[in-house]
Protein backbone atom coordinates (compact mmCIF):
# COMPACT_ATOMS: atom_id res chain seq x y z
CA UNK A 1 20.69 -32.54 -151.26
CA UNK A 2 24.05 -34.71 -152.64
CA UNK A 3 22.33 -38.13 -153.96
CA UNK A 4 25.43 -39.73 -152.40
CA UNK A 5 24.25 -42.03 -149.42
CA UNK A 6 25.84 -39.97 -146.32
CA UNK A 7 29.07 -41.19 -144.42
CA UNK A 8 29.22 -40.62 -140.51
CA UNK A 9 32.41 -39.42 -139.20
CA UNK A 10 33.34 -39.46 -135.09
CA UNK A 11 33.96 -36.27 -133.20
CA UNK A 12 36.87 -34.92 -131.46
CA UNK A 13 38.86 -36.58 -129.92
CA UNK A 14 40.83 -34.20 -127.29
CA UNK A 15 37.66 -32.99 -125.85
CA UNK A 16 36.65 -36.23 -124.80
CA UNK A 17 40.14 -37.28 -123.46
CA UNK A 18 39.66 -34.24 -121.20
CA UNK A 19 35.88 -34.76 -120.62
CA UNK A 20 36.77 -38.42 -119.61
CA UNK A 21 39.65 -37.25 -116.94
CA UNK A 22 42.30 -38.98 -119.27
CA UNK A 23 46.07 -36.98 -119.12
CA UNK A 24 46.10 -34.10 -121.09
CA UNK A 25 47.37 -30.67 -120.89
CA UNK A 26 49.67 -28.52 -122.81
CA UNK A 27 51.74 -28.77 -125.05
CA UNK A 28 50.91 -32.12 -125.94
CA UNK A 29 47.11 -31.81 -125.91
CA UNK A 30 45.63 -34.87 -126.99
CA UNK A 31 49.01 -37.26 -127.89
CA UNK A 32 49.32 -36.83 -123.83
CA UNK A 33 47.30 -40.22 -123.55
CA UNK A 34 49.11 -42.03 -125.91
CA UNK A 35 52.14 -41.91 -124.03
CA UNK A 36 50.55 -41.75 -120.47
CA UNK A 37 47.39 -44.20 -120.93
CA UNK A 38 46.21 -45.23 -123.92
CA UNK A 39 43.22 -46.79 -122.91
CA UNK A 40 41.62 -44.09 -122.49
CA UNK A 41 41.84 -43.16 -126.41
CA UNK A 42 40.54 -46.70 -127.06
CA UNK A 43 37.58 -45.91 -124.66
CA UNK A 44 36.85 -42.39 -126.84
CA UNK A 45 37.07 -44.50 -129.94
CA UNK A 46 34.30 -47.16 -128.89
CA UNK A 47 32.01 -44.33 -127.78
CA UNK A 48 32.21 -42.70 -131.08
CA UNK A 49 31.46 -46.25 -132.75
CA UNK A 50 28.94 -46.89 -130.25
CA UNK A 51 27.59 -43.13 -130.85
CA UNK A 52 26.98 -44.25 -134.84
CA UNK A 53 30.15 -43.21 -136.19
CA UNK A 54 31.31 -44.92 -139.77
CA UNK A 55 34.31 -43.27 -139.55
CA UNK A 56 36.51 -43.40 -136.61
CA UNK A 57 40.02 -41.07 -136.99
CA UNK A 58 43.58 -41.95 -135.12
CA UNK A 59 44.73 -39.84 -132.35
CA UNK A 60 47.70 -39.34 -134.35
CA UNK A 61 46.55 -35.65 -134.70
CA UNK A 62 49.10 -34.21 -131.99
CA UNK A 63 51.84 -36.31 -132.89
CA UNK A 64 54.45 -33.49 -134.11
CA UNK A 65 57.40 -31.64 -132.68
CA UNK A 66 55.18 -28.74 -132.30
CA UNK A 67 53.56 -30.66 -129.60
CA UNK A 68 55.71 -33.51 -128.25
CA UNK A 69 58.85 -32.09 -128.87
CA UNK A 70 61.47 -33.08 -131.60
CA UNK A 71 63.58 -34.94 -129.55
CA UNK A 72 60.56 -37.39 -128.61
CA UNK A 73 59.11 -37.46 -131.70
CA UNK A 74 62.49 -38.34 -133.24
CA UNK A 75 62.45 -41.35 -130.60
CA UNK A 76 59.04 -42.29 -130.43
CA UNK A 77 57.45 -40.43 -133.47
CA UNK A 78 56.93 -43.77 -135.60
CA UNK A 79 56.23 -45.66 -132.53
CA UNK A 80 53.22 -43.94 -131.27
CA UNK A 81 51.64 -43.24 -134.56
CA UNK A 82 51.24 -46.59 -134.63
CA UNK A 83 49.75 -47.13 -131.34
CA UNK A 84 47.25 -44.40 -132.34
CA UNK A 85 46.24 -46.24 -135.33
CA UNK A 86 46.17 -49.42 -133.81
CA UNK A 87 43.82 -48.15 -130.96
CA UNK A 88 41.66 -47.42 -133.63
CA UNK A 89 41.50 -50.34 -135.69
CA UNK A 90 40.98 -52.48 -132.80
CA UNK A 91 37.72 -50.59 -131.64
CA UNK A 92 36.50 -50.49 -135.41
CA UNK A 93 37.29 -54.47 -135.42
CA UNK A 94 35.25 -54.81 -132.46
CA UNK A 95 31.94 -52.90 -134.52
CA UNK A 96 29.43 -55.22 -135.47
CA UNK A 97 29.12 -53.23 -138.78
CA UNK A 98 32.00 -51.82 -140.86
CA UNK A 99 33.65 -49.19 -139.63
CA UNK A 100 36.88 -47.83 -141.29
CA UNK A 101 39.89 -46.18 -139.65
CA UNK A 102 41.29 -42.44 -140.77
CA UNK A 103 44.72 -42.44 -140.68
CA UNK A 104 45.13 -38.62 -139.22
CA UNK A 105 47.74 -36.24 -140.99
CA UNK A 106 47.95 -33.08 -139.02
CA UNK A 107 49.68 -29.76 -140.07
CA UNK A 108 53.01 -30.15 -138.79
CA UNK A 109 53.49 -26.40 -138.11
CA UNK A 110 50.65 -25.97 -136.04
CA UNK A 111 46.64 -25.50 -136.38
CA UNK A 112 45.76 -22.30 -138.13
CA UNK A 113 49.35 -21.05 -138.67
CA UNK A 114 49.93 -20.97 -142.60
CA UNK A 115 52.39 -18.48 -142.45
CA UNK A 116 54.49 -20.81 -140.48
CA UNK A 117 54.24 -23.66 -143.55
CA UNK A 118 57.94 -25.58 -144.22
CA UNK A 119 57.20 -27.92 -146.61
CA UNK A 120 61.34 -29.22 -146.59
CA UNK A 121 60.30 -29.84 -142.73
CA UNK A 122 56.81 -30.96 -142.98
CA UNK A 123 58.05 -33.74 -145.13
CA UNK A 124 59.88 -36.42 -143.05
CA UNK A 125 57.46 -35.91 -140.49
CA UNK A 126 54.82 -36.43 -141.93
CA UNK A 127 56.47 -39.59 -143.71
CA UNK A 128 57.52 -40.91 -139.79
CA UNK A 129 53.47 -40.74 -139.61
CA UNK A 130 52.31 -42.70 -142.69
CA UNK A 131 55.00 -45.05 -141.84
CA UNK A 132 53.64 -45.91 -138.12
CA UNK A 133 49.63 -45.95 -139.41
CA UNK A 134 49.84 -47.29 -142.64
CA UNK A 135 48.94 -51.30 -141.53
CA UNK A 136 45.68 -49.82 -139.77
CA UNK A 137 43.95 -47.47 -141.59
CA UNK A 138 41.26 -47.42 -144.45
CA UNK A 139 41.33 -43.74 -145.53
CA UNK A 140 44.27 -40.85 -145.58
CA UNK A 141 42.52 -37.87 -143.83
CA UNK A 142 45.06 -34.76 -144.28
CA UNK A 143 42.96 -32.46 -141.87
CA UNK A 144 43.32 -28.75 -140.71
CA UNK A 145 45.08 -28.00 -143.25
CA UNK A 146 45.65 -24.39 -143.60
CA UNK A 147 47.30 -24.10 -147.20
CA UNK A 148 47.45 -25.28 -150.42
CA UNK A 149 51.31 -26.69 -150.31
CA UNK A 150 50.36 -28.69 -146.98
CA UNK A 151 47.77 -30.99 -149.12
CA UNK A 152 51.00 -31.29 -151.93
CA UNK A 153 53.10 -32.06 -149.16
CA UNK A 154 50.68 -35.12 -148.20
CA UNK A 155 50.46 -36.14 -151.63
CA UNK A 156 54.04 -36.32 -152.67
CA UNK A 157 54.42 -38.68 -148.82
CA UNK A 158 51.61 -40.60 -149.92
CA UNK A 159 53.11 -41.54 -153.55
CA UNK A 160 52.05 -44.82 -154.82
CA UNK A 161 49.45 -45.76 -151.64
CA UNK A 162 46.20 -46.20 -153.48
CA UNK A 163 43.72 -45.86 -150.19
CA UNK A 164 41.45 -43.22 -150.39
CA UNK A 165 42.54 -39.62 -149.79
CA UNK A 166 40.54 -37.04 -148.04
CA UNK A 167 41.66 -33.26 -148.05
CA UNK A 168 39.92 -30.88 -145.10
CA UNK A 169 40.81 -27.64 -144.69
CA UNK A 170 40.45 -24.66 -142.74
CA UNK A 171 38.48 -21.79 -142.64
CA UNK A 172 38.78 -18.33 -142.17
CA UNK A 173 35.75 -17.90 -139.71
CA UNK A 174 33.45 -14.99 -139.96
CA UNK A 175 32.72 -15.30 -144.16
CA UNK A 176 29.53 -16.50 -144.32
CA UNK A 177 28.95 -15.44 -148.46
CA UNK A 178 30.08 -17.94 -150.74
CA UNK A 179 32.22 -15.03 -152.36
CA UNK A 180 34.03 -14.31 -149.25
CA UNK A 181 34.66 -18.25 -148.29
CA UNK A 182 38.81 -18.67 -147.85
CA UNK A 183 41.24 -20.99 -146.53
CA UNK A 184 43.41 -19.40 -143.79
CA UNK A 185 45.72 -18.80 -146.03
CA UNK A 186 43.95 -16.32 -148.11
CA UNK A 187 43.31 -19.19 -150.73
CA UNK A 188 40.29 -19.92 -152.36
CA UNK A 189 37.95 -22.69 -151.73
CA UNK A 190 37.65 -22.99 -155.71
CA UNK A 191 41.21 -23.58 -156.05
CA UNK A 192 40.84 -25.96 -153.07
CA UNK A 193 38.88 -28.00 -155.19
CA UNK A 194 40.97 -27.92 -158.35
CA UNK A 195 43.99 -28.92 -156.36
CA UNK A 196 41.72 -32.12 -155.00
CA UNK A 197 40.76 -33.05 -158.55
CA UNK A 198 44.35 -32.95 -159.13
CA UNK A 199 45.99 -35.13 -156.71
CA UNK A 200 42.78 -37.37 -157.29
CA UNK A 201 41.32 -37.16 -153.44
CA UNK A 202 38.06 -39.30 -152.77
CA UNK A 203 36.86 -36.43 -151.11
CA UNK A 204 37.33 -32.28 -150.12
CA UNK A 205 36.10 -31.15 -146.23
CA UNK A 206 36.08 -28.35 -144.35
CA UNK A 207 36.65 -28.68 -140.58
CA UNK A 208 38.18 -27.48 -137.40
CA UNK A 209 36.25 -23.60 -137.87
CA UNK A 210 32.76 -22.59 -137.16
CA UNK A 211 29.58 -24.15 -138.09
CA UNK A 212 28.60 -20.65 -139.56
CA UNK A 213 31.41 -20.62 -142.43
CA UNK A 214 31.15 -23.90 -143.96
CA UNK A 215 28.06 -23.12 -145.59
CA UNK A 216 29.72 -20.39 -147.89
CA UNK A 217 32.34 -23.17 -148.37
CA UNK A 218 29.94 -25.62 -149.48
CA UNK A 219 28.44 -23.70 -151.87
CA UNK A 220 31.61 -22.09 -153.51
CA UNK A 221 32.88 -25.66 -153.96
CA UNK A 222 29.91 -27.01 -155.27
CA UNK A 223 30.07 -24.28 -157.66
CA UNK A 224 33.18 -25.17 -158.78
CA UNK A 225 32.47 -28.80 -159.17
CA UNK A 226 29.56 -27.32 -161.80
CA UNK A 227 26.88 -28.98 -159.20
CA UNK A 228 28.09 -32.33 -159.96
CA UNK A 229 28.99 -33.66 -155.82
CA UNK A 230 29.85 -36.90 -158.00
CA UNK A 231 33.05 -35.78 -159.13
CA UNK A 232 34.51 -35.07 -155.74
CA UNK A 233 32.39 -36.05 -152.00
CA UNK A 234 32.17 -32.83 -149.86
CA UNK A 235 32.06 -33.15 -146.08
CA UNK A 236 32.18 -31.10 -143.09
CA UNK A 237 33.12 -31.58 -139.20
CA UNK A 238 32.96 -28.40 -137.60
CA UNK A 239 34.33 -27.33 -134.35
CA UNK A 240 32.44 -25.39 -131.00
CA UNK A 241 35.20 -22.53 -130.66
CA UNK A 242 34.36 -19.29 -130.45
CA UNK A 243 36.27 -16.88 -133.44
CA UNK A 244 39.60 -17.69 -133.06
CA UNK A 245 41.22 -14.51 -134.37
CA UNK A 246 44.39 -14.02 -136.71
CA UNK A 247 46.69 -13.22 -133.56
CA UNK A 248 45.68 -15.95 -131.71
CA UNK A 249 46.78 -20.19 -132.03
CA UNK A 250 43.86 -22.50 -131.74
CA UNK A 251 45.24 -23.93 -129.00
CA UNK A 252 44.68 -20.57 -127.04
CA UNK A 253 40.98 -21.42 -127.55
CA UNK A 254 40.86 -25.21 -126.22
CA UNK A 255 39.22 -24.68 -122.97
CA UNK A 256 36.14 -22.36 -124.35
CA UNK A 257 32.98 -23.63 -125.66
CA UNK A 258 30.41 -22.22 -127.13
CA UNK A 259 27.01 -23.05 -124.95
CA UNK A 260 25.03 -22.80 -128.24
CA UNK A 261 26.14 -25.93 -129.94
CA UNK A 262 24.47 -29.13 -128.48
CA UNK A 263 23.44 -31.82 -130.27
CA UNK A 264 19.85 -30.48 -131.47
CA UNK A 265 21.55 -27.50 -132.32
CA UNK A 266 24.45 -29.13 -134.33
CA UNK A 267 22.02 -31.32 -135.92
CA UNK A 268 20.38 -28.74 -137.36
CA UNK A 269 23.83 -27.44 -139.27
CA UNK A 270 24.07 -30.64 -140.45
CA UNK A 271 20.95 -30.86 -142.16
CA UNK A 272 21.86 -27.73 -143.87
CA UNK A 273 25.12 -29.18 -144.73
CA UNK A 274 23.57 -31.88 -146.39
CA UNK A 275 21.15 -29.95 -148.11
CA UNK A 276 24.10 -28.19 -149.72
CA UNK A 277 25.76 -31.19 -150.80
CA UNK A 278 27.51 -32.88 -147.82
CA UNK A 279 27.79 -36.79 -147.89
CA UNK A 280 30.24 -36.50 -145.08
CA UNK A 281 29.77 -35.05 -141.83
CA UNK A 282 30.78 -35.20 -138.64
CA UNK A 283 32.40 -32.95 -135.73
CA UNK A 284 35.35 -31.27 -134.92
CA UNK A 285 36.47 -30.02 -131.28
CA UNK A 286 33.97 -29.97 -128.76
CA UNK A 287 31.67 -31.90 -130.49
CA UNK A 288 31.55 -35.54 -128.75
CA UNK A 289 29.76 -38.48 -128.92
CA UNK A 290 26.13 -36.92 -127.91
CA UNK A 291 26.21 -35.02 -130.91
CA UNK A 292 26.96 -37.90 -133.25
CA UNK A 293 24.49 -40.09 -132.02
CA UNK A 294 21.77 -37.18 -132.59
CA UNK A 295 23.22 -36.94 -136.42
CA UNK A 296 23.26 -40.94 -136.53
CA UNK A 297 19.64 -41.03 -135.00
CA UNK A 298 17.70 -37.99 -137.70
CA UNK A 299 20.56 -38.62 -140.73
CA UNK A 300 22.25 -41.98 -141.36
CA UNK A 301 19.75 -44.50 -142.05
CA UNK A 302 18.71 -46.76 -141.10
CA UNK A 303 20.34 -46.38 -137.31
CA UNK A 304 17.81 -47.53 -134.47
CA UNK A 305 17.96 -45.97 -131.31
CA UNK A 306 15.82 -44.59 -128.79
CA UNK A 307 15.96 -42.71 -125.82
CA UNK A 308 15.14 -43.31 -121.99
CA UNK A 309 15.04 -40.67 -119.06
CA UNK A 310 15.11 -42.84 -115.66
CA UNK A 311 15.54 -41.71 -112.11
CA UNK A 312 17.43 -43.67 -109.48
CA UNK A 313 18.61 -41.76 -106.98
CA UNK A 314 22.34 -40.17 -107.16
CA UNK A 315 22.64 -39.53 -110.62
CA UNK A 316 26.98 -39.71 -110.31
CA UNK A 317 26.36 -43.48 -109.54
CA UNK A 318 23.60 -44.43 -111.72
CA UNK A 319 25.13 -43.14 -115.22
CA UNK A 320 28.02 -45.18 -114.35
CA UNK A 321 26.16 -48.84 -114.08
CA UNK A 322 24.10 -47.74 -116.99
CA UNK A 323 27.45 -46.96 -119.55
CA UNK A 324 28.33 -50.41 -118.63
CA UNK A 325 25.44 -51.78 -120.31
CA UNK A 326 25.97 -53.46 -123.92
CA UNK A 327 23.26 -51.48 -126.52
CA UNK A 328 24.22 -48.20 -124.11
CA UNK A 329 25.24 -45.72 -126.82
CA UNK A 330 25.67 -42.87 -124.72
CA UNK A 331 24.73 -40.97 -121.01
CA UNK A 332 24.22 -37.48 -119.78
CA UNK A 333 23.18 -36.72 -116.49
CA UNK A 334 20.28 -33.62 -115.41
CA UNK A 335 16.77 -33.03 -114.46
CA UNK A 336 13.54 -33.94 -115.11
CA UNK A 337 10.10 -32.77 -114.68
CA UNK A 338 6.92 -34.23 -115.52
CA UNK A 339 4.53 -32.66 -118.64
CA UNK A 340 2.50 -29.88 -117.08
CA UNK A 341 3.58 -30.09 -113.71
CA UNK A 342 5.56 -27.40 -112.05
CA UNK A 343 7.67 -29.89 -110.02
CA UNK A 344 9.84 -30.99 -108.29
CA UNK A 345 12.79 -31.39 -110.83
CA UNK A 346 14.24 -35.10 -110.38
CA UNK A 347 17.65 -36.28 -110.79
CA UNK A 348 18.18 -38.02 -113.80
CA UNK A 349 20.16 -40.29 -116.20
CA UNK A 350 19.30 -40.05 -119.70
CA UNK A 351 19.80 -43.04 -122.13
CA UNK A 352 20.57 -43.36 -125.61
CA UNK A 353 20.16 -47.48 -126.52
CA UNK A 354 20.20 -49.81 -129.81
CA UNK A 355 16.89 -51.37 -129.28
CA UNK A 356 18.45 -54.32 -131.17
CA UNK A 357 20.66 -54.73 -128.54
CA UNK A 358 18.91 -54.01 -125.31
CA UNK A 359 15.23 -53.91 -125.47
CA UNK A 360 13.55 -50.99 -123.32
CA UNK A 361 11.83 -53.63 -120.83
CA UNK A 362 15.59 -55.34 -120.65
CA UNK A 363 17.02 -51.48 -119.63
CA UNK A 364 14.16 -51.01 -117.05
CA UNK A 365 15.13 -54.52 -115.38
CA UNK A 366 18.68 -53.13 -115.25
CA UNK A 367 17.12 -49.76 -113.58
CA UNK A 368 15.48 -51.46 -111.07
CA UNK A 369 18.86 -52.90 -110.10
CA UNK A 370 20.47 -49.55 -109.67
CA UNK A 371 18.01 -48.21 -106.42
CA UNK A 372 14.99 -49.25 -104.34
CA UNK A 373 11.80 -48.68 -106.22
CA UNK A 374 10.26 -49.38 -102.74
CA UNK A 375 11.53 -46.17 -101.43
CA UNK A 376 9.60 -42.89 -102.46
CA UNK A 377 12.32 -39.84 -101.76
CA UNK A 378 15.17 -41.77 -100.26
CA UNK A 379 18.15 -43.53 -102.25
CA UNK A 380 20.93 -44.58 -99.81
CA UNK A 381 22.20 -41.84 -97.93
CA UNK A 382 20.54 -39.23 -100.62
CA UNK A 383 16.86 -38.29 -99.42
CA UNK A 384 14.39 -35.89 -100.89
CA UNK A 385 11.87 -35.33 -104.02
CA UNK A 386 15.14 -35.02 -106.30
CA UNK A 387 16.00 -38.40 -105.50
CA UNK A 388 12.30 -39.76 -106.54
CA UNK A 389 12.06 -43.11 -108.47
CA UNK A 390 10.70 -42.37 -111.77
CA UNK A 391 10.52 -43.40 -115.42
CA UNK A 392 9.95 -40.62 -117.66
CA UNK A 393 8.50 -41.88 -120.84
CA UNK A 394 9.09 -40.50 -124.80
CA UNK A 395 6.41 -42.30 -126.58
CA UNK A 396 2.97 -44.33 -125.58
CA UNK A 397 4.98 -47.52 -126.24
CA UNK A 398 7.50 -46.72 -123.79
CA UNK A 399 5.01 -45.71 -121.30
CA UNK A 400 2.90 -48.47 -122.29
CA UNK A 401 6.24 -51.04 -121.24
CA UNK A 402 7.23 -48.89 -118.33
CA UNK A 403 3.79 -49.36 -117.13
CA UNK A 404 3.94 -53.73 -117.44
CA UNK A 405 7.08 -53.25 -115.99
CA UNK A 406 6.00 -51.88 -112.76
CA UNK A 407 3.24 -54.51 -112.43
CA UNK A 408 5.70 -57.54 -113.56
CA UNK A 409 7.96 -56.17 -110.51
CA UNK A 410 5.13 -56.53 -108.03
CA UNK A 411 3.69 -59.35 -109.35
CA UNK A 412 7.44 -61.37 -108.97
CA UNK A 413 7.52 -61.07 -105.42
CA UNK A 414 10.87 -60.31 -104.96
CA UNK A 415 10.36 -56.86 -103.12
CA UNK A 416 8.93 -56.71 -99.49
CA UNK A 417 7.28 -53.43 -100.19
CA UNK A 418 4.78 -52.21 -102.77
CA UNK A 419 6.95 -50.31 -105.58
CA UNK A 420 6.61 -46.62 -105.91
CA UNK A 421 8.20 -45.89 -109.09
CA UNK A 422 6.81 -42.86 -110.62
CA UNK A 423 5.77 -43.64 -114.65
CA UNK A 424 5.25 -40.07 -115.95
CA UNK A 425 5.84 -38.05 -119.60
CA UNK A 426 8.92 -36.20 -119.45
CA UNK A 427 8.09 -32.43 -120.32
CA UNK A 428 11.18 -31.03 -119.69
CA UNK A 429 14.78 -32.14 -119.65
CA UNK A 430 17.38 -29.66 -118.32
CA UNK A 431 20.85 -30.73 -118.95
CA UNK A 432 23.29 -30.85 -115.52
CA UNK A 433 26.66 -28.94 -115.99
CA UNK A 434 29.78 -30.45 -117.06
CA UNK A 435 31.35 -30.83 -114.03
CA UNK A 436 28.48 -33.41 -113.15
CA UNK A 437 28.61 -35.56 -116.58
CA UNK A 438 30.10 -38.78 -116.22
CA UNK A 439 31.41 -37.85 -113.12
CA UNK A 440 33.02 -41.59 -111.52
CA UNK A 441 34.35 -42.04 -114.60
CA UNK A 442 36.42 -38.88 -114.69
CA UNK A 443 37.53 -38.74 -111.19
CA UNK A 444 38.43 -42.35 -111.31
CA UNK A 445 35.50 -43.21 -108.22
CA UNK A 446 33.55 -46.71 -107.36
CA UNK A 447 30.29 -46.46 -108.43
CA UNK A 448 28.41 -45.19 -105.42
CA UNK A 449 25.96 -47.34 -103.37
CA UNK A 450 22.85 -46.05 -104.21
């Protein structure tokens, strides 16, 4: 394992823009919400900071003629770059620890496409970029780079700027021996490394390809660094896309996800990653802010937070009053059923929380809020065993508090009825489908009455 203490990056950031109903389609994929509502980028950025993330990167990924056209870029090209990297210095001003900013540096040719590489071209615009997110950002972070020359090419803009410089390129997917490991260019990862030692980068990553190839990667370059991580950090923020093949763009591949990639899942690449020398990690398409509060929760230390499954009725309406909770690190919505029972499945919001922010018996007095604990299978106009009050409970402590909190409730008179609220150990979670996560929020709906 790399002695280096590890460094937390966010995830991606189109993904969520999408997940969270913001603009986006084609061709200007993420830089869409930049120039039709930038709030919601500032909203992705705090829930990767509130998620655990140490490193939070601009949106600034998109902006390039290949997606916004050269005509607008040529307009608005310095302008929105530094929007993007203002949006993200604001929510890392707003942390209550450090967090830095990554100014983004894309390839300006397009993701995965080495063969398409200008480097005459690639120039100004990438200069138009360090130009609008220079006064914001901590860290350079050249990323999905597909070739050697595009790292030169950042090097030669960045001339004389002394922040930190971090080099991440892509992988061919589907080489999963260390002798096999490549850029997509057909480069090696070896003489990845010897270029990064060159141009004197902080650090050398692999992202935007499968979790499944950056092991080879990380072992190859390790290799070449004689197994001394000190010389150079080594990171890795994979993506959840299936193989993108040689005839294909990435961009073919944005709407598929692979089902096998959650959090727990992801987690566990990540402790492999670190294992092999990783002291930066983080995600990649696909991967949002559930997964990086699972890596901030089992990996970067010392991060408190725990976990609460509560049922209230309509899920839709209570995951929406509990995100606006401060200490709320992140939501998902789905079903619960109590150990060693059989059922019925409930509807359910589940919680992660900084306990040092809101306590577990300060969440329940919010829960209570959200429904009628007086009212067994009915929640508003939503009746039936699904729609049961119930706290399902991780730990004896929890249950312990859930179980003063019911009697505190009856004991304060302020309910007519006796309270029915279920306290029970959650057995099994089953995670509802997209469509149903954060589902107000994305459709732009009141929070329902519930």
């Amino acid at each position: 394992m790399s002695s280096e203490s590890l460094i937390l990056l966010d995830g991606g950031m189109g993904r969520e823009l999408k997940r969270s109903g913001a603009p986006f389609r084609q061709p200007e994929w993420s830089a869409l919400a930049l120039l039709e509502a930038p709030e919601h980028v500032g909203r992705v950025h705090r829930a990767f900071v509130a998620a655990g993330a140490q490193v939070i990167t601009s949106n600034s990924y998109a902006l390039v003629p290949f997606h916004i056209g050269e005509e607008r870029f040529r307009e608005r090209g310095r302008e929105l770059a530094d929007l993007a990297g203002r949006l993200a210095r604001e929510a890392a001003d707003e942390a209550a620890s450090g967090v830095r900013v990554a100014g983004s540096l894309p390839p300006v040719s397009g993701s995965y496409r080495p063969d398409l590489v200008d480097i005459e071209r690639t120039l100004p615009v990438l200069a138009e970029l360090v130009a609008g997110l220079s006064p914001h950002v901590d860290i350079w972070l050249a990323e999905t780079l597909s070739a050697l020359a595009e790292a030169r090419a950042v090097r030669t803009v960045l001339a004389g700027d002394e922040r930190p410089l971090w080099l991440s390129f892509t992988l061919v997917d589907g080489n999963t021996t260390p002798a096999a490991a490549q850029l997509r260019s057909g480069e090696s990862v070896t003489a990845a490394v010897e270029l990064a030692l060159e141009l004197g980068a902080e650090a050398l990553l692999f992202n935007c390809s499968q979790p499944e190839s950056m092991g080879a990667a990380l072992d190859e370059a390790l290799r070449a660094l004689n197994d001394d991580p000190a010389r150079l950090r080594l990171g890795v923020y994979a993506n959840a896309f299936p193989v993108v093949t040689e005839e294909a763009q990435a961009n073919d591949t944005l709407l598929d996800i692979r089902a096998d990639l959650g959090p727990e899942a992801y987690l566990g690449w990540a402790r492999r990653w670190r294992e092999q020398g990783a002291s930066i990690v983080g995600g990649c398409c696909g991967i949002g802010p559930e997964h990086i509060v699972e890596l901030a929760r089992h990996l970067a230390a010392p991060v408190a937070i725990e976990r609460a499954t509560l049922g209230a009725g309509c899920f839709w309406g209570a995951e929406a009053r509990l995100r606006e909770l401060e200490g709320v690190l992140d939501t998902r919505v789905g079903y619960a059923l109590e150990a060693e029972s059989e059922g019925p499945e409930i509807e359910v919001v589940q919680v992660d929380f900084d306990p040092t922010r809101i306590g577990y018996p300060a969440l329940l007095e919010h829960f209570w809020t959200l429904h009628d604990p007086t009212s067994r299978d009915r929640q508003g106009e939503h009746s039936g065993a699904k729609y049961r009050s119930a706290i399902f409970t991780h730990s004896a402590e929890h249950a312990a508090l859930a179980g003063e909190a019911v009697h505190l409730l009856e004991a304060s008179g302020r309910l007519a009825r006796p309270v029915v609220t279920r306290v029970l150990p959650l057995g099994r979670f089953t995670l509802a489908g997209e469509e149903h996560q954060r589902y107000l929020e994305k459709h732009g709906l009141p929070a329902c009455q519930l």
